[in-house]
N, C-alpha and C. Protein backbone atom coordinates (compact mmCIF):
# COMPACT_ATOMS: atom_id res chain seq x y z
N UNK A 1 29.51 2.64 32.08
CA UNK A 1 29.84 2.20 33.45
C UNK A 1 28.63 2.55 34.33
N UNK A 2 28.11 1.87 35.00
CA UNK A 2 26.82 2.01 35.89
C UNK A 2 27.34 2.62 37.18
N UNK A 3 26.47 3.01 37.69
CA UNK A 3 26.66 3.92 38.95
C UNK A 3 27.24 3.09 39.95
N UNK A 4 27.20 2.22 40.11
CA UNK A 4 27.45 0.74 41.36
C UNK A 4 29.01 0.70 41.07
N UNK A 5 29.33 0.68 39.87
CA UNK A 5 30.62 0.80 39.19
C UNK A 5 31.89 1.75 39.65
N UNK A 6 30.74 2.83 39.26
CA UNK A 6 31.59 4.68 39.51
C UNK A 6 32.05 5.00 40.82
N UNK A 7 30.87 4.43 41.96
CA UNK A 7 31.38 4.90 43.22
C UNK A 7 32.08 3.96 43.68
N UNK A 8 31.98 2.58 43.49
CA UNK A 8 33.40 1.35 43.87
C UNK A 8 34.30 2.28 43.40
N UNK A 9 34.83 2.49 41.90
CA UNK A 9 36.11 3.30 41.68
C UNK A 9 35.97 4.71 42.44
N UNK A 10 35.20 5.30 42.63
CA UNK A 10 35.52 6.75 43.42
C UNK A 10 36.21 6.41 44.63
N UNK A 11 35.43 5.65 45.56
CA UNK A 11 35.97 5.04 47.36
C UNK A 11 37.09 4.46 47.04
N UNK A 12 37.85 3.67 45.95
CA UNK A 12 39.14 2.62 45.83
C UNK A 12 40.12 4.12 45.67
N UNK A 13 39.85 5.07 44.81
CA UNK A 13 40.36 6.23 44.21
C UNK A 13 41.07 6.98 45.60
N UNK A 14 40.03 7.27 46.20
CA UNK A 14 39.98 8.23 47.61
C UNK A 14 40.64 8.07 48.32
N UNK A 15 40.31 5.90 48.66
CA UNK A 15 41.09 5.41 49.75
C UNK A 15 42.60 5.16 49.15
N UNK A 16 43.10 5.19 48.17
CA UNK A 16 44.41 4.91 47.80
C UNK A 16 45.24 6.21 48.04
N UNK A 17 44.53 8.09 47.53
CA UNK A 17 45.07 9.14 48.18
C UNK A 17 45.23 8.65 49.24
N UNK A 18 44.49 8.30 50.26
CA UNK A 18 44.83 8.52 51.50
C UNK A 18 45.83 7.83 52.38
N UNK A 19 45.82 6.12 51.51
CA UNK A 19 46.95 5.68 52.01
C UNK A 19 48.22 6.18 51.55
N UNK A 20 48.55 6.98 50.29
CA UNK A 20 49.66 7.58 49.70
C UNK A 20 49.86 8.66 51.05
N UNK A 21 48.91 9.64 51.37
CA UNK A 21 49.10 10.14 52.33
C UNK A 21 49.59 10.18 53.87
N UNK A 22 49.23 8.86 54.40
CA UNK A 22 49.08 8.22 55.48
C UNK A 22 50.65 7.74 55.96
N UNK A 23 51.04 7.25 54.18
CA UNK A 23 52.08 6.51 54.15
C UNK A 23 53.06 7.09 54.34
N UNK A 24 53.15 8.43 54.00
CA UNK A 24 53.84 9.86 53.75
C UNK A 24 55.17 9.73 52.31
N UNK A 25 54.14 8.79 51.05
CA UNK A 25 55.25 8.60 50.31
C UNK A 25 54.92 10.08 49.14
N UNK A 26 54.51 11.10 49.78
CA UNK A 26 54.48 12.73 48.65
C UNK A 26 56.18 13.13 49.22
N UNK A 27 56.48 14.03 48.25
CA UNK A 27 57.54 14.57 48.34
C UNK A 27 57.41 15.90 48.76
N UNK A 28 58.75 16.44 49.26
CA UNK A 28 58.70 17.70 50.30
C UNK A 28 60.42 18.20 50.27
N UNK A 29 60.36 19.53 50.65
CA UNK A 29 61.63 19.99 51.01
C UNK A 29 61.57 19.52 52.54
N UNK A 30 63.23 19.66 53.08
CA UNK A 30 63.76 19.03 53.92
C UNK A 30 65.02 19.85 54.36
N UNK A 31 65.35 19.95 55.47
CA UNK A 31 67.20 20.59 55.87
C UNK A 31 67.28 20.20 57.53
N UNK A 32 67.98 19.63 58.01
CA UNK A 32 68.80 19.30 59.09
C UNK A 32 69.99 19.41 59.37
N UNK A 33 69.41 20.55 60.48
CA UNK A 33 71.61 20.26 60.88
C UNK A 33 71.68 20.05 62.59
N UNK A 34 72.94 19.80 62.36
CA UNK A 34 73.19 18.67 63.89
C UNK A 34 73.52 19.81 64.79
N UNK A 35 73.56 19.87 65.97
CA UNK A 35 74.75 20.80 66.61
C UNK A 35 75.05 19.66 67.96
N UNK A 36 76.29 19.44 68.10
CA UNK A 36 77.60 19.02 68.92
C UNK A 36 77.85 19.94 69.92
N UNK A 37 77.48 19.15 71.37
CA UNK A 37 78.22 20.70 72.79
C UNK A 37 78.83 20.00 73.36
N UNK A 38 80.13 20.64 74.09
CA UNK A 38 80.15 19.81 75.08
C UNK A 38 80.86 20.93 76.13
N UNK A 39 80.53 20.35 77.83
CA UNK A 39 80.40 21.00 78.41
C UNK A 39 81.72 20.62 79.40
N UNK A 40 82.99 20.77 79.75
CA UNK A 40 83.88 19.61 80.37
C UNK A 40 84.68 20.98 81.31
N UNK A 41 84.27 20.34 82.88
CA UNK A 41 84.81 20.76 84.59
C UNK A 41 86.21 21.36 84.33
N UNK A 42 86.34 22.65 85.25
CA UNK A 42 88.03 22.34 85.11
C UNK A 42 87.95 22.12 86.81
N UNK A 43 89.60 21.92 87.24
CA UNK A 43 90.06 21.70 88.28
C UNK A 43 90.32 22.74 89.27
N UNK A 44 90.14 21.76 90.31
CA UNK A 44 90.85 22.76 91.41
C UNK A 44 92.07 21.71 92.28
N UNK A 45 93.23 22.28 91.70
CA UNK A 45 94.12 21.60 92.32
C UNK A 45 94.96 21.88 93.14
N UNK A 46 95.37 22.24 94.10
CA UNK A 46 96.29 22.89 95.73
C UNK A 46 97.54 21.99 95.66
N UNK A 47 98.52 22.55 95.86
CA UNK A 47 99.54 21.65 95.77
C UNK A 47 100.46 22.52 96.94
N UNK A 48 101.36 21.60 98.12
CA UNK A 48 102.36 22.09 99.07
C UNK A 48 103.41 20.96 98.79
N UNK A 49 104.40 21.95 99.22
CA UNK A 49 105.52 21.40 98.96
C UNK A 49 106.61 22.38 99.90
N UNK A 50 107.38 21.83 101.14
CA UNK A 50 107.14 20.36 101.59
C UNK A 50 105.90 20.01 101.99
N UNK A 51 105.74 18.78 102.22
CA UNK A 51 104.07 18.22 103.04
C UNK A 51 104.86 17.96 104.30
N UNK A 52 105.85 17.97 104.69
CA UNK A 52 106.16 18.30 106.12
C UNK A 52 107.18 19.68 106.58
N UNK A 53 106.05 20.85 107.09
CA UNK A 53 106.45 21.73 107.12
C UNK A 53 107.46 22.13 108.27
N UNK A 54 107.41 20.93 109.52
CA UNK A 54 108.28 21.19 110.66
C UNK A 54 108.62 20.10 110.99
N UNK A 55 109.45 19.72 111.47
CA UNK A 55 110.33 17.77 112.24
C UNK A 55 111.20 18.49 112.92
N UNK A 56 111.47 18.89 114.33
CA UNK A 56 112.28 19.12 115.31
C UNK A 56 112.27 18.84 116.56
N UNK A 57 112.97 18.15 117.13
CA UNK A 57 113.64 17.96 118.51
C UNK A 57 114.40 18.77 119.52
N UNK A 58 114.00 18.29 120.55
CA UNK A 58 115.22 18.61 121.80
C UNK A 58 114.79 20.40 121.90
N UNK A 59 113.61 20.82 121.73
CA UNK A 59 113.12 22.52 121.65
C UNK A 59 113.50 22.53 123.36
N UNK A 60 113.70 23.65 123.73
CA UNK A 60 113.20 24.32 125.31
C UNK A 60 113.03 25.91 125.46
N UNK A 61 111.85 25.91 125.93
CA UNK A 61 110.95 27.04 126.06
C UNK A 61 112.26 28.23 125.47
N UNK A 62 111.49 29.30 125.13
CA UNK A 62 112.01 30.37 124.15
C UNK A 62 112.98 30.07 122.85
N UNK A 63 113.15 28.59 122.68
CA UNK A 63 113.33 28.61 121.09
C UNK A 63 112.57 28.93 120.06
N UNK A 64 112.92 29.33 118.63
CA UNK A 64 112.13 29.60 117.96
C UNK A 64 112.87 28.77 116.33
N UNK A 65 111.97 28.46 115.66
CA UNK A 65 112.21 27.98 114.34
C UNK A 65 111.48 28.41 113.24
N UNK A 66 111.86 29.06 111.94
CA UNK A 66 111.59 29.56 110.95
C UNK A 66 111.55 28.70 110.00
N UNK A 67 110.17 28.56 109.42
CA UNK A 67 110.19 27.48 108.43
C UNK A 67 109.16 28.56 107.10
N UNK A 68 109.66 27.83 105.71
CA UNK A 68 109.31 27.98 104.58
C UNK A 68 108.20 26.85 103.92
N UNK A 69 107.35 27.36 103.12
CA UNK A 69 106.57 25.91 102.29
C UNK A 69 105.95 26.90 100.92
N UNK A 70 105.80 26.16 100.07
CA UNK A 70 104.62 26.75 98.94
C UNK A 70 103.85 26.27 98.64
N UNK A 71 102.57 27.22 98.48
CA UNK A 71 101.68 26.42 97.79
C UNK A 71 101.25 27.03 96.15
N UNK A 72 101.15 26.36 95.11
CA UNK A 72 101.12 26.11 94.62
C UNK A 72 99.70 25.79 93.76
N UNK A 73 99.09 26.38 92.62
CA UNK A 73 97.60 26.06 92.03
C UNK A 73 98.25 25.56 91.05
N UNK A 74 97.53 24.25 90.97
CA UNK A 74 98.03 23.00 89.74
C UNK A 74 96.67 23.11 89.25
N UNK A 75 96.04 23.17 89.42
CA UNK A 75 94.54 23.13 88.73
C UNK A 75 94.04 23.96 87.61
N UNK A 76 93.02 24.00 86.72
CA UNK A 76 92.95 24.75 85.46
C UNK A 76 91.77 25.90 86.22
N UNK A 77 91.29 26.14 87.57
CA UNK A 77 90.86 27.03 87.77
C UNK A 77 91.33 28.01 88.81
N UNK A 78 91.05 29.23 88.77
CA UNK A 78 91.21 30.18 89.79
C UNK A 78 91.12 29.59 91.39
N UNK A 79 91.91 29.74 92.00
CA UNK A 79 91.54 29.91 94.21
C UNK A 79 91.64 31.33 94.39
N UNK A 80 90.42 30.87 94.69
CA UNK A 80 89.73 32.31 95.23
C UNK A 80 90.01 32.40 96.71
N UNK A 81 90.51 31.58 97.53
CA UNK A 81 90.30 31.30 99.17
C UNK A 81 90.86 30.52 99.31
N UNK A 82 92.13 29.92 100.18
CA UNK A 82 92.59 29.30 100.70
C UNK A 82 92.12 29.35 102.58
N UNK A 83 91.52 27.88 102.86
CA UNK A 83 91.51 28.26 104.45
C UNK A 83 92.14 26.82 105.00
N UNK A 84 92.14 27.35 106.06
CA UNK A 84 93.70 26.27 107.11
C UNK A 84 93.12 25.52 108.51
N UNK A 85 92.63 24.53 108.17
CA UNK A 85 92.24 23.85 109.65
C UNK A 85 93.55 23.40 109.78
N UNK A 86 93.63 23.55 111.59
CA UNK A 86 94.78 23.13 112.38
C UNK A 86 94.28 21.98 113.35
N UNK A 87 94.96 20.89 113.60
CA UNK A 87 94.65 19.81 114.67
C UNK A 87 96.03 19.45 114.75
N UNK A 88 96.13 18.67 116.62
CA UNK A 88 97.04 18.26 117.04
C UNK A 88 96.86 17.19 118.33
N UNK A 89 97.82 16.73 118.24
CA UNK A 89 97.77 15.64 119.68
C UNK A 89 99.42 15.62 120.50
N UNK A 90 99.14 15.93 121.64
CA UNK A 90 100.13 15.82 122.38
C UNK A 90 100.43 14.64 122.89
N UNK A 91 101.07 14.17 123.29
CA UNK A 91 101.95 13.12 123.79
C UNK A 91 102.73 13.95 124.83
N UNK A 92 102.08 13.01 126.73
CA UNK A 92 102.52 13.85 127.70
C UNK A 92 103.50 12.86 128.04
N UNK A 93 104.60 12.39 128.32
CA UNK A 93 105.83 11.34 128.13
C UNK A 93 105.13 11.20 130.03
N UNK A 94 105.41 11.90 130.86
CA UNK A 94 105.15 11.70 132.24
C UNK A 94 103.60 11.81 133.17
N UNK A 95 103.05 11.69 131.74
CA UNK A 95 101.34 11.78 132.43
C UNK A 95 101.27 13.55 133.89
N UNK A 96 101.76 14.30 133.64
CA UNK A 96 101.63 14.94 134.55
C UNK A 96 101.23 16.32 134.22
N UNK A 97 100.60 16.41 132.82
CA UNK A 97 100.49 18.24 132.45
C UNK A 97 99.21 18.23 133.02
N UNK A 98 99.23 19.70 133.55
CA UNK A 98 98.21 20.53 133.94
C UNK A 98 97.69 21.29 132.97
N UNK A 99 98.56 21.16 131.89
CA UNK A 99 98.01 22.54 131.22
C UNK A 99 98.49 22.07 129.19
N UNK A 100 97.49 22.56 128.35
CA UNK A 100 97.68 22.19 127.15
C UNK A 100 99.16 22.51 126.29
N UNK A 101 99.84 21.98 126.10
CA UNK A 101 101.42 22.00 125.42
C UNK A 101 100.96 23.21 124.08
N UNK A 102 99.85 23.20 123.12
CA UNK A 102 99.64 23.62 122.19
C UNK A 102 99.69 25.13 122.91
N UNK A 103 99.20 25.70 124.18
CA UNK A 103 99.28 26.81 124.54
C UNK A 103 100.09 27.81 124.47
N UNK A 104 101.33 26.76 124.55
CA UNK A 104 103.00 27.27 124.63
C UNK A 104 103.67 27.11 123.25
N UNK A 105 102.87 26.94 122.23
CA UNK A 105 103.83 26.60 120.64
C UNK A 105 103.13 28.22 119.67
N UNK A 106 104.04 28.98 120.31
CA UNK A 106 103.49 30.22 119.32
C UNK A 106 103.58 30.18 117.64
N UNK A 107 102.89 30.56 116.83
CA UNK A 107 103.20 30.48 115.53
C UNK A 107 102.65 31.65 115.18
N UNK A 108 104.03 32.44 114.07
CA UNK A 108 104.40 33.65 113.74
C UNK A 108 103.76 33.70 112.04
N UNK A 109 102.87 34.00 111.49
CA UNK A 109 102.60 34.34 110.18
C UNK A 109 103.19 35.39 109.18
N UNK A 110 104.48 34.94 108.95
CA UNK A 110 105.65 35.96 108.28
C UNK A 110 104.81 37.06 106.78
N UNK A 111 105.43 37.82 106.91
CA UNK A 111 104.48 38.20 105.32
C UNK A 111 105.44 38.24 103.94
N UNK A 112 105.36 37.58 103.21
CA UNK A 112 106.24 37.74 101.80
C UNK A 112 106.79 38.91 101.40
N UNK A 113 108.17 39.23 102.03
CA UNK A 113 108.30 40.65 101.53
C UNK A 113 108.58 40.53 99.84
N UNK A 114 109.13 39.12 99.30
CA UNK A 114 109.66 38.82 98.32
C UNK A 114 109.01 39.28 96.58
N UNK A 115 107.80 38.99 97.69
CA UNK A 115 106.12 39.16 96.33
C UNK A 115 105.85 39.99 96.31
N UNK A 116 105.61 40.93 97.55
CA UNK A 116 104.66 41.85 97.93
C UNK A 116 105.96 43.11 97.20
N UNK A 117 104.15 44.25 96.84
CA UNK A 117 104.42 45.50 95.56
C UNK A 117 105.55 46.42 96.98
N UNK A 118 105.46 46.01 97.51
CA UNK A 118 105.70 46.99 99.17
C UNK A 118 106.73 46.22 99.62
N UNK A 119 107.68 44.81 98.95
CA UNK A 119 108.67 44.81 99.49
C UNK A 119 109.95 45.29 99.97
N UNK A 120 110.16 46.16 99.23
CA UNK A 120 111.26 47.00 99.15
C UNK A 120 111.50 47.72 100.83
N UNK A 121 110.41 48.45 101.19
CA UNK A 121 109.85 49.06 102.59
C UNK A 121 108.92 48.40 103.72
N UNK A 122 108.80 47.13 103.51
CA UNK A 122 108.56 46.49 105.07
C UNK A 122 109.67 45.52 105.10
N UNK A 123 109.75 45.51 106.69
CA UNK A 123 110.81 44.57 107.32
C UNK A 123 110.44 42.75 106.91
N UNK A 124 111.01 42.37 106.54
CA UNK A 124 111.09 40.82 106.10
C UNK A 124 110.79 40.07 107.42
N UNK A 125 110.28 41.01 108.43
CA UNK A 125 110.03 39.74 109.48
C UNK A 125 108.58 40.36 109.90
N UNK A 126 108.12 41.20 109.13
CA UNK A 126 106.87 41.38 109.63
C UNK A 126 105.61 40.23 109.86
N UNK A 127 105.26 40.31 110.77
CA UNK A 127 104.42 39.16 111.18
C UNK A 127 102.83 39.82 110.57
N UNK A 128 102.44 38.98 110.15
CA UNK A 128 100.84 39.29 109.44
C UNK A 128 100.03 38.43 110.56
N UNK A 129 100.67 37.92 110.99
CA UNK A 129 99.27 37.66 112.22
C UNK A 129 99.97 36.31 113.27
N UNK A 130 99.89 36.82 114.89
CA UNK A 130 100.28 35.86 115.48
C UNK A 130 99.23 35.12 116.20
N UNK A 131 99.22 33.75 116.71
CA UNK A 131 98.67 32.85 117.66
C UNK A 131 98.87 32.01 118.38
N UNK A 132 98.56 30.89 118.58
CA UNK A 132 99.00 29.82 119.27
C UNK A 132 98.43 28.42 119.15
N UNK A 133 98.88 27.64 118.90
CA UNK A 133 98.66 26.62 118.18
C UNK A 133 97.34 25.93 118.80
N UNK A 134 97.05 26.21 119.92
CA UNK A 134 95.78 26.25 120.95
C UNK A 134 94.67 26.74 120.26
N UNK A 135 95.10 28.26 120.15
CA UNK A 135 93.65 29.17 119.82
C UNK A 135 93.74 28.73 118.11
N UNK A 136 94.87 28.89 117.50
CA UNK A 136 94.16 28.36 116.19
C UNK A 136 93.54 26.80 115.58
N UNK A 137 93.93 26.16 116.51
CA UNK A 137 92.83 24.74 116.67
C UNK A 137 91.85 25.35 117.19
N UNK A 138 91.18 26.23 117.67
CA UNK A 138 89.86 26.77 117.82
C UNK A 138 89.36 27.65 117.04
N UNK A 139 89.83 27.80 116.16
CA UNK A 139 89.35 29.38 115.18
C UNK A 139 88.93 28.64 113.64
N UNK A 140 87.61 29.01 113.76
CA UNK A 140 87.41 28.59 112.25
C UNK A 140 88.35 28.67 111.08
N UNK A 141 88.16 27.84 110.33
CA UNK A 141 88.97 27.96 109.01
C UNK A 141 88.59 28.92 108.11
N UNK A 142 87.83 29.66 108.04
CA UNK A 142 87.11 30.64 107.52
C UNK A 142 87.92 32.15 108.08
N UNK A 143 88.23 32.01 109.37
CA UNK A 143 88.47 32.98 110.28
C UNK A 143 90.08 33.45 109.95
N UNK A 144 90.64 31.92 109.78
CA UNK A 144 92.44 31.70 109.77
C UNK A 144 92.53 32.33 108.22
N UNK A 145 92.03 32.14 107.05
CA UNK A 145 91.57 32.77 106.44
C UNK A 145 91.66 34.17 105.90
N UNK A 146 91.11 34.45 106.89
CA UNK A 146 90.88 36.11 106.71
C UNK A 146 92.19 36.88 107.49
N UNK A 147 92.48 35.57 108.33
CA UNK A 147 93.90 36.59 109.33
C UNK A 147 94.85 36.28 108.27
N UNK A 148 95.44 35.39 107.87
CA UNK A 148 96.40 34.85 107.57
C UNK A 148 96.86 35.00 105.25
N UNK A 149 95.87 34.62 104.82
CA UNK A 149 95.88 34.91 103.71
C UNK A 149 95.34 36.14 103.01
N UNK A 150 94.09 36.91 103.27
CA UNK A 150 93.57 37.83 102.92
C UNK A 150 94.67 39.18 103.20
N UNK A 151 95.35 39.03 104.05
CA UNK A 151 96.14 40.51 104.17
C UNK A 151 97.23 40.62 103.73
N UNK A 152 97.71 39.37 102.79
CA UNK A 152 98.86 39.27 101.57
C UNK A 152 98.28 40.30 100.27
N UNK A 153 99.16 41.15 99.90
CA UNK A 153 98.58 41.99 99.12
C UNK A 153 98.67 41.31 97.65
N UNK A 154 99.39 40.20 97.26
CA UNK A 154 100.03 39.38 96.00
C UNK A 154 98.94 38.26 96.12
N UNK A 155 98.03 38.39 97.17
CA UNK A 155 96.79 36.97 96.96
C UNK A 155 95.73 38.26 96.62
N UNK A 156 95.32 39.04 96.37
CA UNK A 156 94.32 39.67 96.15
C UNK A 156 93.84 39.50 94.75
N UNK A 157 92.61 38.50 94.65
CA UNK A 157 92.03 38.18 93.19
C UNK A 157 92.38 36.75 93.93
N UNK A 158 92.87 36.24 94.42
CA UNK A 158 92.77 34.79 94.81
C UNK A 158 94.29 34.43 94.25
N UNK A 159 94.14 33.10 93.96
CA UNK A 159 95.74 32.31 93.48
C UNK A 159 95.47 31.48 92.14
N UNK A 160 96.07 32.71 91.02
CA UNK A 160 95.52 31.94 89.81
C UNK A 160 96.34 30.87 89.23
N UNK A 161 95.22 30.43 88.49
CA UNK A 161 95.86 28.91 87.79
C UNK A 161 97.29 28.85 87.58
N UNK A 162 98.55 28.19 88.04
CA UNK A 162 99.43 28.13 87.43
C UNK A 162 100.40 28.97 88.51
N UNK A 163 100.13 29.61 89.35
CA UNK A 163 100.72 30.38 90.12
C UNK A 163 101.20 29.75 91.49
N UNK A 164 102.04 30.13 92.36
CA UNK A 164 101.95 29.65 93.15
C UNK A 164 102.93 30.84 94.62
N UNK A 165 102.45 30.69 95.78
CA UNK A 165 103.15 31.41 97.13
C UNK A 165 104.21 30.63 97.74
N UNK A 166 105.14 31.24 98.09
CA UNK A 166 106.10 31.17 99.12
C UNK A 166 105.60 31.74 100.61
N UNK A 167 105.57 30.84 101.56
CA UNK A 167 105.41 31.70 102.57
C UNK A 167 106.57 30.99 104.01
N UNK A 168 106.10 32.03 104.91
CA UNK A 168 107.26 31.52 106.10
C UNK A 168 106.35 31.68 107.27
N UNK A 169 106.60 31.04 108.16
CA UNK A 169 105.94 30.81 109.52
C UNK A 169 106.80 30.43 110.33
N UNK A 170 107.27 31.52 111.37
CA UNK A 170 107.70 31.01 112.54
C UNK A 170 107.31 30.37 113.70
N UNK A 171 107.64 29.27 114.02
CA UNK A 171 106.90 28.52 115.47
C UNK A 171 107.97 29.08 116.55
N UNK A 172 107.63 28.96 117.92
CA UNK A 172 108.07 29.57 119.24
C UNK A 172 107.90 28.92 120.46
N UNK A 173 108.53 28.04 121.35
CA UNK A 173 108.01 27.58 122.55
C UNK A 173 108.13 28.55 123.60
N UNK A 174 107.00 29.16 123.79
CA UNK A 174 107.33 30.06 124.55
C UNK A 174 107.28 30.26 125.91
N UNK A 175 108.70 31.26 126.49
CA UNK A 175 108.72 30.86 127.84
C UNK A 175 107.91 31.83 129.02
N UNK A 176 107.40 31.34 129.61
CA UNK A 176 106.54 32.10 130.33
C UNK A 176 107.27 32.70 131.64
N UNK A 177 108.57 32.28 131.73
CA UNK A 177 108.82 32.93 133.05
C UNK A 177 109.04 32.01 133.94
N UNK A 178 107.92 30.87 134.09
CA UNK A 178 107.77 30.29 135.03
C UNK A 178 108.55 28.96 134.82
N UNK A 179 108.33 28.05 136.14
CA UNK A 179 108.62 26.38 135.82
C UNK A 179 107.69 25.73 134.82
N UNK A 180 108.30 24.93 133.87
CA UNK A 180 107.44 24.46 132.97
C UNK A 180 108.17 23.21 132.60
N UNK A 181 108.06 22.77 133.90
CA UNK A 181 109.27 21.19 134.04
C UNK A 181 108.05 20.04 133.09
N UNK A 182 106.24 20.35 133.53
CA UNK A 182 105.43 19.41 133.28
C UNK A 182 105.93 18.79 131.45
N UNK A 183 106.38 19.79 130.50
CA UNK A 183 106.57 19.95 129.12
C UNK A 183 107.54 18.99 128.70
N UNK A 184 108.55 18.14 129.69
CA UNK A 184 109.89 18.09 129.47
C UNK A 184 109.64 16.39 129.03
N UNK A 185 110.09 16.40 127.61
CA UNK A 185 109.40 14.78 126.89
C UNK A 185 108.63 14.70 126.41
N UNK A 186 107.47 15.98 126.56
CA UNK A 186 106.25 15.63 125.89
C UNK A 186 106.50 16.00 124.00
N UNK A 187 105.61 15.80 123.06
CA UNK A 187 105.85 16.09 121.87
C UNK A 187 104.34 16.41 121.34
N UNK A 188 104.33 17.07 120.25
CA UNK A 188 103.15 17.39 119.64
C UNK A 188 103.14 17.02 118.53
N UNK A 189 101.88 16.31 117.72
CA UNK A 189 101.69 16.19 116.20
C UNK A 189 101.41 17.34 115.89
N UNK A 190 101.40 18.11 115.04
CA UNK A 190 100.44 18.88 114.34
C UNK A 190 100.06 18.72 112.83
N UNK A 191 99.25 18.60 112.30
CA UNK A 191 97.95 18.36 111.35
C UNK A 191 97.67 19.99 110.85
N UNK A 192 98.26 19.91 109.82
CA UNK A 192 97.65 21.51 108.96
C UNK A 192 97.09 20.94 107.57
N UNK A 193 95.62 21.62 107.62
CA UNK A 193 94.47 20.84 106.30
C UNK A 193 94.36 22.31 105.47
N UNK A 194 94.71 22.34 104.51
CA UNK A 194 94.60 23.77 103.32
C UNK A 194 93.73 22.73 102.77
N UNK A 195 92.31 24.18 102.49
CA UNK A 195 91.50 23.57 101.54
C UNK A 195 91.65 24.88 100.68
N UNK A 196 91.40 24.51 99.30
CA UNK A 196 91.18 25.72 98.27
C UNK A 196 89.59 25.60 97.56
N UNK A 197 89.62 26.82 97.36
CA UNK A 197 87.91 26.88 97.13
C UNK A 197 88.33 27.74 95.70
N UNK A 198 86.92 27.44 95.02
CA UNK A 198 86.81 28.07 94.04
C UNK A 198 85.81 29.97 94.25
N UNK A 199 85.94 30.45 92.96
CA UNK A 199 85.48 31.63 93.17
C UNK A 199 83.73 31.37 92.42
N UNK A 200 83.30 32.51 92.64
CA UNK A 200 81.77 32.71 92.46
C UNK A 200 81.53 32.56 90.51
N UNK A 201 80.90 31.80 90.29
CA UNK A 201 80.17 31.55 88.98
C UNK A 201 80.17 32.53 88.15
N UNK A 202 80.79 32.80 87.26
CA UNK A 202 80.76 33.93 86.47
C UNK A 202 80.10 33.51 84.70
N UNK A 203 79.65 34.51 83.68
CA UNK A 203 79.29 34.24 82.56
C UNK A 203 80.66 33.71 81.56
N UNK A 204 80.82 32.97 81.00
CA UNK A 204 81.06 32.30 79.89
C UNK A 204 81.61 32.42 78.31
């Protein structure tokens, strides 16, 4: 075989490794494994019952009415915080008030003697926090909050999944003493918004 010969077959030789190489048809060990996650929200669900906590007529100054509602966590996570925006609209029947109707609708924040570790020894009418349907349309929801739910000793850790409160609230038209003929016909909506919040991010 002449030299012209030898190196044609050496370069055909070389270049065929390399396409075997290139091609990646050499053999090799091998292992794969899969991994599957999945990552899926839970809820936050608030539930009241009734959704109409008051419907009454024909009030005059120093009546008072005691009403019940629950709420209720339907959701698969912890409430850590319940807070309570209040709104309302009056309806003045004789166009003649001087003065805001919400001023005069006291509302009494009863405390659960039913739940609470301390029922046995407080009075079932203890009030956990009073206002007026005025100032708490002005008080942050953050604020109502801290008066109203935080000083239940049976919400401490929040309102877990599956659980749910009884509570009572007394409303009051209250009488001031004076003439308060302007009131007579007028009516109030009131609008109560519970939002529930979740608690702080914890490990897994």
């Amino acid at each position: 075989m002449n030299l012209k010969k030898k190196l044609a077959m050496g370069i055909a030789t070389g270049a065929l490794a390399v396409s075997m190489i290139g091609g990646g048809t050499y053999a090799y060990f091998n292992d794969v494994e899969t991994s599957t996650n999945t990552f899926a929200a839970g809820t936050l669900n608030l539930s009241l019952n009734p959704q109409e906590i008051i419907n009454v007529d024909n009030i005059k100054p120093g009546d008072w009415m005691n009403r019940s509602f629950k709420l209720k966590n339907d959701g698969s996570l912890d409430i850590a915080k319940v807070l309570l925006k209040t709104n309302y609209e009056v309806t003045d029947k004789e166009g003649n008030n001087v003065d805001d109707f919400g001023k005069y609708i006291q509302v009494n924040f009863m405390w659960n003697v039913d739940k609470s570790a301390l029922g046995p020894i407080l009075d079932k009418d203890l009030v956990v926090f009073e206002t007026t349907l005025f100032d708490l349309k002005n008080m942050t929801p953050d604020a109502v909050a801290n008066k109203v739910f935080i000083p239940r000793i049976e919400e401490i850790g929040g309102l877990k999944a599956g659980d749910s409160d009884d509570l009572v609230v007394q409303f009051q038209f209250i009488d001031n003493g004076e003439n308060q003929n302007e009131f007579q016909g007028d009516s109030l909506k009131l609008t109560w918004e519970f939002e529930a919040l979740q608690g702080k991010g914890q490990a897994k």
